[in-house]
Each structure stands twice: as structure tokens, then as C-alpha cells.
N, C-alpha and C. Protein backbone atom coordinates (compact mmCIF):
# COMPACT_ATOMS: atom_id res chain seq x y z
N UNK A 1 -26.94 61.47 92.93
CA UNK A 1 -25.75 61.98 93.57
C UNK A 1 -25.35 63.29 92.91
N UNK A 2 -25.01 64.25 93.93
CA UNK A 2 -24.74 65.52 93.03
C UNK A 2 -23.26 65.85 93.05
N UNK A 3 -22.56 66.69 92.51
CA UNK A 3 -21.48 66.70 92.30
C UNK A 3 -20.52 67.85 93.73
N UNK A 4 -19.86 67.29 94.11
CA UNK A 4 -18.74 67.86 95.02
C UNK A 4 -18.54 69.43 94.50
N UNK A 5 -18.82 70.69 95.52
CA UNK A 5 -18.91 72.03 94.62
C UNK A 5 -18.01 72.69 95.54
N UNK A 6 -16.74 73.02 95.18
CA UNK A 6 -15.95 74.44 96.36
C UNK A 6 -15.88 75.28 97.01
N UNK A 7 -17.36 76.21 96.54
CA UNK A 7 -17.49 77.76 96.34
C UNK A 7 -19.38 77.68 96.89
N UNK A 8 -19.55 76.09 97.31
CA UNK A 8 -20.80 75.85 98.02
C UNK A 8 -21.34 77.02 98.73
N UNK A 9 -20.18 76.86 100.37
CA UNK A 9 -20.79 77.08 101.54
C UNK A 9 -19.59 78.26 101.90
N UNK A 10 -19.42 79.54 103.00
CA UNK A 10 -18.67 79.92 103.06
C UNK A 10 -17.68 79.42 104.18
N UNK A 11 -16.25 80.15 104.18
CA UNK A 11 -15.42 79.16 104.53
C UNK A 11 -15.86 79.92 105.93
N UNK A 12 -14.66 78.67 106.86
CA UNK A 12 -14.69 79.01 108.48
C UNK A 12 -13.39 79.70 109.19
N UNK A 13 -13.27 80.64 110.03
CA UNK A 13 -12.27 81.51 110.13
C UNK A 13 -11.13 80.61 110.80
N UNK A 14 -9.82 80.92 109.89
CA UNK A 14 -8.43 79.97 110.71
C UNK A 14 -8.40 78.25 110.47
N UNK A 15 -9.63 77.76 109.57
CA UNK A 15 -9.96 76.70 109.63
C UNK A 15 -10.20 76.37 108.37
N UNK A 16 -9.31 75.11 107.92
CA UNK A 16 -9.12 74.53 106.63
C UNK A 16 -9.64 72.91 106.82
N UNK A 17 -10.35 72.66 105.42
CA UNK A 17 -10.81 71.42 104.98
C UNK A 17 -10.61 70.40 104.39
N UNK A 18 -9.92 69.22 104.78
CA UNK A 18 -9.67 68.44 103.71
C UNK A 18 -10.22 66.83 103.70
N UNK A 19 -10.33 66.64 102.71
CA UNK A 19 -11.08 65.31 102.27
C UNK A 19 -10.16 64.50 101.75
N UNK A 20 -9.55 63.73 102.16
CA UNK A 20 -8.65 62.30 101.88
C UNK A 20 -9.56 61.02 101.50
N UNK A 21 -9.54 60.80 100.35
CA UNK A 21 -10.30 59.52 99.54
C UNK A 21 -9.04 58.60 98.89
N UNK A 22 -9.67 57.22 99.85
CA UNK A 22 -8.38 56.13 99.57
C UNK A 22 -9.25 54.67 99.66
N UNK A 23 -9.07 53.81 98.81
CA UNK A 23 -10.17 52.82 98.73
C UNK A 23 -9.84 52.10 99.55
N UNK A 24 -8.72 51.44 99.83
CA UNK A 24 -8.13 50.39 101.04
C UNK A 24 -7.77 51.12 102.54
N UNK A 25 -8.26 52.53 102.58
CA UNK A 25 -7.93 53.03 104.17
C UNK A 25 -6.51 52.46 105.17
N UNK A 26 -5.60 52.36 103.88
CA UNK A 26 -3.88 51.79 104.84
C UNK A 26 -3.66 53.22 105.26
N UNK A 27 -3.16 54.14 104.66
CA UNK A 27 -2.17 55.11 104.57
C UNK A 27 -3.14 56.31 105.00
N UNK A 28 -4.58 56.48 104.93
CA UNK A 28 -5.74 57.13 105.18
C UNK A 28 -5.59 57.74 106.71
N UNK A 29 -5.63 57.24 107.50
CA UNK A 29 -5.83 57.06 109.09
C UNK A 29 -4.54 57.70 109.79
N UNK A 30 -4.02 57.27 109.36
CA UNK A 30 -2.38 58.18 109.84
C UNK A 30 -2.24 59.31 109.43
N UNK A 31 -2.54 59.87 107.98
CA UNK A 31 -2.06 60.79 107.40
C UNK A 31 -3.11 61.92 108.21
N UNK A 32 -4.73 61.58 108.89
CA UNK A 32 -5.28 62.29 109.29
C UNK A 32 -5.31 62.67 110.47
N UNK A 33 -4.71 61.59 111.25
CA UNK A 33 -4.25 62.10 112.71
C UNK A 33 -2.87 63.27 112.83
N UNK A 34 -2.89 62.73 111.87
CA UNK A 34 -0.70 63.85 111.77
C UNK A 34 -1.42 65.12 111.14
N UNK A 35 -2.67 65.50 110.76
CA UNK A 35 -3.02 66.35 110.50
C UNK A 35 -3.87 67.23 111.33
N UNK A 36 -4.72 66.63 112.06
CA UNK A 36 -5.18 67.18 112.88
C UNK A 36 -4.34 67.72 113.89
N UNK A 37 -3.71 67.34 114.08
CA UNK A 37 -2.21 67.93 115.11
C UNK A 37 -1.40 68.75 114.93
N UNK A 38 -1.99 69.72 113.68
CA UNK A 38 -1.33 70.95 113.34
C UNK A 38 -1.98 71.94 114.21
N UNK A 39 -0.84 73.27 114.91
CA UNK A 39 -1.57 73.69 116.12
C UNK A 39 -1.51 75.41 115.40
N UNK A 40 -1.12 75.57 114.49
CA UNK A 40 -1.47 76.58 113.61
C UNK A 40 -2.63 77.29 113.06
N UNK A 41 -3.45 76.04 112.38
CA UNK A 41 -4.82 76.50 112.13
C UNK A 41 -5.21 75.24 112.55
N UNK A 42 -6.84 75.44 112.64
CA UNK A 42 -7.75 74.17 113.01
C UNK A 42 -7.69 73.56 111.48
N UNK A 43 -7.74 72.32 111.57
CA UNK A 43 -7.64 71.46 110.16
C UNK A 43 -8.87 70.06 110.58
N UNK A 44 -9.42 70.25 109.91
CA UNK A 44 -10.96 69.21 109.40
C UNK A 44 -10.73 68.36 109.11
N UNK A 45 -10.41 67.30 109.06
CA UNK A 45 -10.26 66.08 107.84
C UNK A 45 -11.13 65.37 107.97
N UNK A 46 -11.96 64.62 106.41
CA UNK A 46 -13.00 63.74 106.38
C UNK A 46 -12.24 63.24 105.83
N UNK A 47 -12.82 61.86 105.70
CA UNK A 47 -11.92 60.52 105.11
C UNK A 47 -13.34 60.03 104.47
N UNK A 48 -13.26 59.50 102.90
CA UNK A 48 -14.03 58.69 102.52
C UNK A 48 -12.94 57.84 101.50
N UNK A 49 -14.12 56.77 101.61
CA UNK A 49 -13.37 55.41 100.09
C UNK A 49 -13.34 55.78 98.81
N UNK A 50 -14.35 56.36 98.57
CA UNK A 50 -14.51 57.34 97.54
C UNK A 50 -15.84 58.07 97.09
N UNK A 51 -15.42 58.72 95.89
CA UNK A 51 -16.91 60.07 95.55
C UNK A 51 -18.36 59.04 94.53
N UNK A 52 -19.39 59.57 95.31
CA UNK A 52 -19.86 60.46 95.48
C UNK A 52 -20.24 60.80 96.80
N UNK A 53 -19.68 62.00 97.70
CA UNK A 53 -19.88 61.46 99.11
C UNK A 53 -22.05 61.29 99.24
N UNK A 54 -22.45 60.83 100.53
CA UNK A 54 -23.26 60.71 100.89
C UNK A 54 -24.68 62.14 100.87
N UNK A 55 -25.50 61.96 100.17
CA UNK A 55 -26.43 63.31 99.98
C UNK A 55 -27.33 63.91 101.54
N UNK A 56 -27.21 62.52 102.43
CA UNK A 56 -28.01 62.60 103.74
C UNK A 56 -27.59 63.96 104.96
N UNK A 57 -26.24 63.87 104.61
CA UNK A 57 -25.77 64.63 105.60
C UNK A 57 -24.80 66.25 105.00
N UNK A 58 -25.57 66.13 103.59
CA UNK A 58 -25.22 67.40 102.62
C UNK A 58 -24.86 69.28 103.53
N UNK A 59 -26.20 69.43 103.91
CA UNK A 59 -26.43 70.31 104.70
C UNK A 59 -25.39 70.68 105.75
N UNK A 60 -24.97 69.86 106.53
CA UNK A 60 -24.13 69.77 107.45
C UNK A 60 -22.63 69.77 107.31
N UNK A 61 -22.38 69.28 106.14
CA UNK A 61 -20.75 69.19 106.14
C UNK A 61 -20.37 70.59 105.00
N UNK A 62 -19.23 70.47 106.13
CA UNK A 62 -18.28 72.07 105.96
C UNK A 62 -17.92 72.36 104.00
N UNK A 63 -17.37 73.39 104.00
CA UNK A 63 -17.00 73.25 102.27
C UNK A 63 -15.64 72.63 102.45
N UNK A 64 -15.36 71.94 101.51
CA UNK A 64 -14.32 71.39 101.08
C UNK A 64 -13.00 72.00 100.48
N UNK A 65 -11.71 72.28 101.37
CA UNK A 65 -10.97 72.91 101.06
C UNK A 65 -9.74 72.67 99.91
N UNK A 66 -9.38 71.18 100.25
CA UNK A 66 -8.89 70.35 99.43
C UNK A 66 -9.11 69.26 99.24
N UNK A 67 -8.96 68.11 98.33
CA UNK A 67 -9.19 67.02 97.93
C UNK A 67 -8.10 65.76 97.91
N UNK A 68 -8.06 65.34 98.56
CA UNK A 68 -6.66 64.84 98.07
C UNK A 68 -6.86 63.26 97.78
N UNK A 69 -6.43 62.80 96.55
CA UNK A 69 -6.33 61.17 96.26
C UNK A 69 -5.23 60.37 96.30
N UNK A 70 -5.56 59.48 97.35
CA UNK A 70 -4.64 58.90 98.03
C UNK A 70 -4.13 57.06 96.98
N UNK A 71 -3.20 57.38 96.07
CA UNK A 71 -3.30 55.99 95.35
C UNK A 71 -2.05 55.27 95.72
N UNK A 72 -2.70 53.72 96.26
CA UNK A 72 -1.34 52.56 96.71
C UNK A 72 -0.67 52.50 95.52
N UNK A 73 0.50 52.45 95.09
CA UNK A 73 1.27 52.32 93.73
C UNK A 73 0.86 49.93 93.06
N UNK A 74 0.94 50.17 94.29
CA UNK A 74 0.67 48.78 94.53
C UNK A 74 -0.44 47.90 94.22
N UNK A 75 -1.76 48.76 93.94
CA UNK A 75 -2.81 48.19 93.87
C UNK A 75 -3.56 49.01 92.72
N UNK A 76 -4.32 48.27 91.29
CA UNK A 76 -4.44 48.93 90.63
C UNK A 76 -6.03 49.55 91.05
N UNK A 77 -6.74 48.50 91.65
CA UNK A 77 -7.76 48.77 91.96
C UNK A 77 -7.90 50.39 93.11
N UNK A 78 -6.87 50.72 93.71
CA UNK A 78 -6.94 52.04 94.01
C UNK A 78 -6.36 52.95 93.22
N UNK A 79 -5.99 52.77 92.06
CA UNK A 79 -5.72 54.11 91.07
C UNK A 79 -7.49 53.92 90.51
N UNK A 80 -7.83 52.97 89.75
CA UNK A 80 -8.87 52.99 89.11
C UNK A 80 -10.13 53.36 90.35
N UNK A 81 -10.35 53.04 91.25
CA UNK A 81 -11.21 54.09 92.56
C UNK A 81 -11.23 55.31 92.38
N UNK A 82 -9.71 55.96 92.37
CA UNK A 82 -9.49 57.23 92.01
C UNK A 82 -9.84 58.39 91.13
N UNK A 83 -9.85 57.24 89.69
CA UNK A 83 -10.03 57.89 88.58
C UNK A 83 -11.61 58.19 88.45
N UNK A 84 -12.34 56.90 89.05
CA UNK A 84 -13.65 56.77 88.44
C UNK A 84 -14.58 57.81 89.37
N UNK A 85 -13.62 57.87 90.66
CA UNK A 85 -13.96 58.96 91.99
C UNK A 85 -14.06 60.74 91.17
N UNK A 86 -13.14 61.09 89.95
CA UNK A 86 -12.84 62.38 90.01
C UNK A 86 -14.24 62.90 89.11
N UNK A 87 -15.02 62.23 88.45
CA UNK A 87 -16.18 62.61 87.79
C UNK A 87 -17.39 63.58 88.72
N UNK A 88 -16.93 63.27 90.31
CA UNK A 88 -18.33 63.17 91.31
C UNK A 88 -17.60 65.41 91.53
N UNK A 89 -16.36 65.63 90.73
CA UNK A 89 -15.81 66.86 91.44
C UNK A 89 -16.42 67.72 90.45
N UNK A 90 -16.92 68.94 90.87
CA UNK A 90 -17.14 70.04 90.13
C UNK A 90 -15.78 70.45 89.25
N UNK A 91 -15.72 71.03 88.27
CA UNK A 91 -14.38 71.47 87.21
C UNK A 91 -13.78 72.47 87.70
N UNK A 92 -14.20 72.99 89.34
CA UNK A 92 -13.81 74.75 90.18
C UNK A 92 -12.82 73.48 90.92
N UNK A 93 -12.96 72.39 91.23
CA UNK A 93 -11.89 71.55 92.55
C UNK A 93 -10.87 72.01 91.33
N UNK A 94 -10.70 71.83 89.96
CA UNK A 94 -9.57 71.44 89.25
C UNK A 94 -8.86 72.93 89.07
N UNK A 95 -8.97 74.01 89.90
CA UNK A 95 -8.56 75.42 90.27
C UNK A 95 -7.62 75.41 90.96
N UNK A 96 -6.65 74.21 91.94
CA UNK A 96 -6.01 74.10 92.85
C UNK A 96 -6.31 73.56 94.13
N UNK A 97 -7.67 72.77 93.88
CA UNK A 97 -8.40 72.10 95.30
C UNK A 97 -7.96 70.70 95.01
N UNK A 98 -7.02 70.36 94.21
CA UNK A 98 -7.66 68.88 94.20
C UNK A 98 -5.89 68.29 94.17
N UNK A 99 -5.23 67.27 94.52
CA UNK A 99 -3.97 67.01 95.13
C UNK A 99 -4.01 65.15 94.48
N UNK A 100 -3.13 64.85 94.02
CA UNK A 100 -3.01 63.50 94.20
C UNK A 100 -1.47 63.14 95.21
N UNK A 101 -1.90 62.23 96.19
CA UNK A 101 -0.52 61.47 96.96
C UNK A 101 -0.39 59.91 96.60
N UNK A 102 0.45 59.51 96.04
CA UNK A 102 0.58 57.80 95.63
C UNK A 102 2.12 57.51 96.76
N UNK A 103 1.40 56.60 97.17
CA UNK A 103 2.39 55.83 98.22
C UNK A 103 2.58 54.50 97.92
N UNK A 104 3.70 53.74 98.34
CA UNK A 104 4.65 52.64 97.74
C UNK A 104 4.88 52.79 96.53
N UNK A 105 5.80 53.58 95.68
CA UNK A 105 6.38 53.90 94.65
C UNK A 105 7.11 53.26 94.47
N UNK A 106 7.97 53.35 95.55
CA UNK A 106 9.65 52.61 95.37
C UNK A 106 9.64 51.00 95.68
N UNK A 107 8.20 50.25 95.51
CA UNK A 107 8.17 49.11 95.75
C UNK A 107 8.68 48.63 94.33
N UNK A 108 9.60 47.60 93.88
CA UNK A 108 9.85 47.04 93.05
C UNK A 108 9.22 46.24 92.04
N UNK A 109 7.75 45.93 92.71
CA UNK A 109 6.73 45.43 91.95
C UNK A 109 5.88 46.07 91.12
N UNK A 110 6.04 47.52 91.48
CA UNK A 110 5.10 48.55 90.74
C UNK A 110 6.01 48.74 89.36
N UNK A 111 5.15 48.77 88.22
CA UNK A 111 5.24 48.33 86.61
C UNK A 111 4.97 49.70 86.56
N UNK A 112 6.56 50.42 85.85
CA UNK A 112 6.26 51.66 85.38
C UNK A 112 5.32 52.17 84.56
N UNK A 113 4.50 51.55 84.01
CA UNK A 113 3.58 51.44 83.26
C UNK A 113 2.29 51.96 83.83
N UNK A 114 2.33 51.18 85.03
CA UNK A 114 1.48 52.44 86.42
C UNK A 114 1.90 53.69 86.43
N UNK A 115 3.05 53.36 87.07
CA UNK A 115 3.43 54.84 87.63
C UNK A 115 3.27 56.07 86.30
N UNK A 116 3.37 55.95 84.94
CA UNK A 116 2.93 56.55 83.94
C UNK A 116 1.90 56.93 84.01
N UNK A 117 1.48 55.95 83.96
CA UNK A 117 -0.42 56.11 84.13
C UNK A 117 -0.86 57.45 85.04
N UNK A 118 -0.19 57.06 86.23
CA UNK A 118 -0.99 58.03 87.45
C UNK A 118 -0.27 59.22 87.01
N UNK A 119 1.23 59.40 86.59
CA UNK A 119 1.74 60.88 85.98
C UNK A 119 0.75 61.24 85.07
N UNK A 120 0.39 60.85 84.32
CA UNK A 120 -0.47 61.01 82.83
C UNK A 120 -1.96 62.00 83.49
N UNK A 121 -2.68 61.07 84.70
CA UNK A 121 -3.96 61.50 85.22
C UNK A 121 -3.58 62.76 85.68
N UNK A 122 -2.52 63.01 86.80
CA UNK A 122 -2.31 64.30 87.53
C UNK A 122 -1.87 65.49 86.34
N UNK A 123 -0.98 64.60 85.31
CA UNK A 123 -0.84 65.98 84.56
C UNK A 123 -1.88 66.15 83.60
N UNK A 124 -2.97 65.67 83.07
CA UNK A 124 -3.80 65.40 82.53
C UNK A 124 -4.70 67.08 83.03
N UNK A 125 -5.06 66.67 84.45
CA UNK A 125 -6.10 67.45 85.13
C UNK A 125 -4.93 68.89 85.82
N UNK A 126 -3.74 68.87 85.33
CA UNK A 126 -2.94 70.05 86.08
C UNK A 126 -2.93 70.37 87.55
N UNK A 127 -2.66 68.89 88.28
CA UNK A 127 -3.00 68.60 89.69
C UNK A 127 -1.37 68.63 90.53
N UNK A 128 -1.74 68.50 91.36
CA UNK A 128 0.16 68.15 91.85
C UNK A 128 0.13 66.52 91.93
N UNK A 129 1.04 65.93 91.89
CA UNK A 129 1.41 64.65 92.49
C UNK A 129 2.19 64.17 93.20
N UNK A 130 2.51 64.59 94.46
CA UNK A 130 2.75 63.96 95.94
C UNK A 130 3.27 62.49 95.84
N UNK A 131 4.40 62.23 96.47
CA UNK A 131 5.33 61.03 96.53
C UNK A 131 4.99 60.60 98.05
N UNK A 132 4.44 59.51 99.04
CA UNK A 132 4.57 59.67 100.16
C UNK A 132 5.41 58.09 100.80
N UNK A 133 5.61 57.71 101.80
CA UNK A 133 6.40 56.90 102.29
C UNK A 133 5.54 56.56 103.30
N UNK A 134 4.29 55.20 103.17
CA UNK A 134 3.34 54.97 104.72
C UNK A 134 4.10 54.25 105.45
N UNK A 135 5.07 53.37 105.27
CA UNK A 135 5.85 52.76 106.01
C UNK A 135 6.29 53.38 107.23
N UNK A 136 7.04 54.29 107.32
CA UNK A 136 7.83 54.82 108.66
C UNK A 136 7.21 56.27 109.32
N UNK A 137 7.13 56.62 110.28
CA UNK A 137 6.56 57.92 111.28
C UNK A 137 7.21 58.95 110.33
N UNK A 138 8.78 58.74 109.60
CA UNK A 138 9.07 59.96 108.84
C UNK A 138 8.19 59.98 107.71
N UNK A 139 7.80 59.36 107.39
CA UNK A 139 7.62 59.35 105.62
C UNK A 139 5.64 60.34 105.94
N UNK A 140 5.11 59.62 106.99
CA UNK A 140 4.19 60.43 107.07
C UNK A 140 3.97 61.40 107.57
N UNK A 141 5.26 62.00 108.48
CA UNK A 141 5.08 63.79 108.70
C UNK A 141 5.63 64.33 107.74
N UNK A 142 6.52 63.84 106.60
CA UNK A 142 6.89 64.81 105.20
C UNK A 142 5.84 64.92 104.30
N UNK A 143 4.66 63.86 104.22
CA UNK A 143 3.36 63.88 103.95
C UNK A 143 2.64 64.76 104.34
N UNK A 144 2.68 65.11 105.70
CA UNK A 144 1.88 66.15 106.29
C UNK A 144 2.40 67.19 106.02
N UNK A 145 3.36 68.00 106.02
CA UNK A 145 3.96 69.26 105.81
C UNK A 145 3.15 69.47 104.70
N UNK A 146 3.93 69.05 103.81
CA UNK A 146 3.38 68.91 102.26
C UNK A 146 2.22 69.55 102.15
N UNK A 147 1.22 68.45 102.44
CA UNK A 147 0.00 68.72 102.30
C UNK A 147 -0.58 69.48 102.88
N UNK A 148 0.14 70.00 104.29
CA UNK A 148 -0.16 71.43 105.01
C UNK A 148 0.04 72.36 104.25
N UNK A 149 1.15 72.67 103.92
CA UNK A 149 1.28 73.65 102.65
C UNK A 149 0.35 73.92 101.82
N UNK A 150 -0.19 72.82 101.12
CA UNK A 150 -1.12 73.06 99.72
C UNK A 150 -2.49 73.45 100.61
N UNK A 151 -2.92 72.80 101.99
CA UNK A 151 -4.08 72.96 102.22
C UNK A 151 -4.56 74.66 102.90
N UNK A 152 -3.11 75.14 103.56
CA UNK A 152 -3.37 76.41 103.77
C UNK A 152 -3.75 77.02 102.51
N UNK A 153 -3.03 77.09 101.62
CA UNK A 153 -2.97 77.97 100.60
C UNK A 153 -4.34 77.62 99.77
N UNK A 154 -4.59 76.19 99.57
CA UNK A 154 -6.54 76.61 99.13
C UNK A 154 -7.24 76.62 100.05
N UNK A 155 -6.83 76.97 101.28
CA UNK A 155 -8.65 77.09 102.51
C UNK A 155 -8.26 79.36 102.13
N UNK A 156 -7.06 79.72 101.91
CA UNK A 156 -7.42 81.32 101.89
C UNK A 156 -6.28 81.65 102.76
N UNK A 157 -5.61 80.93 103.87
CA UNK A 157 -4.88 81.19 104.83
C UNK A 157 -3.32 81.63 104.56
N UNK A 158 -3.28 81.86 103.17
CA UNK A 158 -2.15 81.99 103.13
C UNK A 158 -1.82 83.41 102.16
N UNK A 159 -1.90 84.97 103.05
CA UNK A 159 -1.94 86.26 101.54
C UNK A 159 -1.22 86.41 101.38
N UNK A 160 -1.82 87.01 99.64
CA UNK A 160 -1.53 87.20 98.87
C UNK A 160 -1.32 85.86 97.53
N UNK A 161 -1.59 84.57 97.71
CA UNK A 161 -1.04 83.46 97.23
C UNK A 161 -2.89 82.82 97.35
N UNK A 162 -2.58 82.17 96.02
CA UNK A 162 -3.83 81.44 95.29
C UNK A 162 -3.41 80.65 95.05
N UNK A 163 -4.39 79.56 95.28
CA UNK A 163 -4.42 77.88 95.15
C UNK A 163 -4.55 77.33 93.65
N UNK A 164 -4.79 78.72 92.98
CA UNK A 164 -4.19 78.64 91.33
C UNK A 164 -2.99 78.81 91.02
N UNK A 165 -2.46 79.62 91.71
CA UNK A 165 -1.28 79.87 91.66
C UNK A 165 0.01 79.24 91.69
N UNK A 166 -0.72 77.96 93.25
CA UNK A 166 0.20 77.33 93.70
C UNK A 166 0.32 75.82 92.73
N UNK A 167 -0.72 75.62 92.43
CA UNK A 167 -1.14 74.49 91.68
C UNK A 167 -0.38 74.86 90.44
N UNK A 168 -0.25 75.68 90.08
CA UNK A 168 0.68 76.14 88.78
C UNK A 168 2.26 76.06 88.86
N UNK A 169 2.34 76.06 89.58
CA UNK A 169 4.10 75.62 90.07
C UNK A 169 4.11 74.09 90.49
N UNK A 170 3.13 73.41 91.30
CA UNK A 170 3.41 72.18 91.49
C UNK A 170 3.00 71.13 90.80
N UNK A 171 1.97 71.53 90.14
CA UNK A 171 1.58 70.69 89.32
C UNK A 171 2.18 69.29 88.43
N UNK A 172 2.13 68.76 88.01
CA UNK A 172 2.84 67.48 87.58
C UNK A 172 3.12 67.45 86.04
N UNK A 173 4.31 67.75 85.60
CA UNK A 173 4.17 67.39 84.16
C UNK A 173 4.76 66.33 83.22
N UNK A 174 4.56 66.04 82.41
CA UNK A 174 5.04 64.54 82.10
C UNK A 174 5.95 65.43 80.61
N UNK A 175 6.80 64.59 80.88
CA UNK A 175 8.12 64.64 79.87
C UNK A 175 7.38 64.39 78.34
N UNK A 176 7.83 65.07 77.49
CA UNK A 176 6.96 64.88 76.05
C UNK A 176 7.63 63.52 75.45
N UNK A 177 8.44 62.24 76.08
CA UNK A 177 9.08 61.31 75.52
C UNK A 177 8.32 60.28 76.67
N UNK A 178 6.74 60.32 77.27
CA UNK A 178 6.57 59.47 78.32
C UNK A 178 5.72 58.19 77.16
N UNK A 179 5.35 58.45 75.92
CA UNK A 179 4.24 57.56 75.18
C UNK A 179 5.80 56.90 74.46
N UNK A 180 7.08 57.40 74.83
CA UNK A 180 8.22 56.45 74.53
C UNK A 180 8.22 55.07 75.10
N UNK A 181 8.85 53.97 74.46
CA UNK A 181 8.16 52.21 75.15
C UNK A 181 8.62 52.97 76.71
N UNK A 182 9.94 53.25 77.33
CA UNK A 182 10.09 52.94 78.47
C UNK A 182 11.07 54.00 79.37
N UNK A 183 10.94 53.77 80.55
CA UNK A 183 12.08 54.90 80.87
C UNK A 183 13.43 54.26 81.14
N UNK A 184 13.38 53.06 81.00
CA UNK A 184 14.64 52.41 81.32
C UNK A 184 15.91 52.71 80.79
């Protein structure tokens, strides 16, 4: 398996790429239809479970504009998908191609101890980290904006403004008191 590369293939005019990787495909499927339905630029979305994608059909698929990891707050087995997924990315995705979104946050069962965790990974790699809501039609068009935003700005569509740039303002940072026992 070879590694996911940015700067592969050249890009396509008005037309941005994104790759949504989510191990349980809940929140996956929606977020890509509400995307494709942007009438601004043409928008791509592939959906996989996770990296390393498939070598068969290498040739053929577009470059990859953004990345985005989609983690249930709820399930640990999709943070750890996630994590073990980011090895398959070239170190150029970690330039502003690469996005984490964690959905059910505000579930009461999720052990801040997670939610640390996944702050820790995004600020770790200087990624953004995205709050989303799969429950209701709102929670996933504030998802989409969002991620419209970040995805113009790394497919090129957006001058004067770099997906380094932008990634540098949104990025995620964790409070220097987070290895404190708790936030309570």
C-alpha cells in the first residue's frame, strides 16, 4: 500500500476534492450529499472506512483536496480507525489538507478523557477540529459550510489564501493545563 500524496496529480478547474473516512458510515452519507449540492464549485466526495485507500484504481482517482476524519465521540473504535488511518497520509496532507470532524460530543456518555484524547491528536498534527451535530438537517448543513470553507481554500479556489494559512488560524490547540486530572 502506498501512501496518500497531495501534489500527485494536477488539480481540476472550479473543482475541489474531498475524502471523508469514517469507520461506522452514520454521519458519512449525509455529510456527502449536503456536499455535493454546493452549486458554486463542483465538489467530489469519496467516502472510505479508512486508509490505505485501494492501489487498483490508483490511476484513475482525482488528487485529493482534503481529508477529513470523521470520529463518533461515542465509539472508541472510530477514534482508534482514525488514528491508525493517518500513517497511510503523506506529511504534505499535514500542510492544511487534512481536517478532523467528531460528532456526538454533547452525548453525556462520552468520558472527557476521549474528548482529550481526540484534542491532543488534532493539536498534535496542527489540524483543525470540527464539532458536528448528525442528529438534525441543521447540525449537518453547519457541517457543510464549514467544511466548504476549508475545502475551497485547499483545492486553490480561494486568492490569495493558503490552506497553510488557513490551517494556522483554525487549527486546534490544547490548553497547557489539559495533562491536569480534569476539566471539571
Amino acid at each position: 500500500m502506498s501512501l496518500l500524496k497531495p501534489f500527485s496529480k494536477l488539480p481540476a478547474l472550479n473543482t475541489a476534492n474531498i475524502l471523508l473516512v469514517e469507520s461506522e458510515e452514520q454521519f458519512q452519507q449525509s455529510l456527502a450529499d449536503a456536499l455535493v449540492n454546493e452549486a458554486a464549485v463542483t465538489v467530489n466526495v469519496r467516502l472510505a472506512k479508512s486508509l490505505p485507500l485501494p492501489m487498483e484504481n490508483e490511476e484513475s482517482r482525482p488528487r485529493i483536496d482534503l481529508v477529513v476524519f470523521i470520529i463518533n465521540m461515542t465509539s472508541e473504535y472510530s477514534f482508534k480507525s482514525a488514528e491508525a488511518s493517518l500513517k497511510y497520509l503523506d506529511p504534505g496532507y499535514f500542510l492544511g489538507k487534512v481536517c478532523f470532524l467528531a460528532t456526538n460530543a454533547r452525548n453525556a456518555s462520552v468520558p472527557t478523557e476521549f474528548l482529550d484524547a481526540v484534542r491532543k491528536l488534532a493539536a498534535s498534527l496542527h489540524c483543525p477540529l470540527l464539532f458536528a451535530e448528525d442528529q438534525t438537517p441543521d447540525g449537518v448543513a453547519n457541517a457543510t459550510e464549514r467544511l466548504l470553507t476549508i475545502l475551497k481554500v485547499a483545492a486553490g479556489l480561494v486568492p490569495m489564501t493558503t490552506a497553510l494559512y488557513v490551517s494556522s488560524l483554525t487549527r486546534c490547540s490544547v490548553p497547557p493545563d489539559i495533562d491536569q486530572p480534569s476539566f471539571d
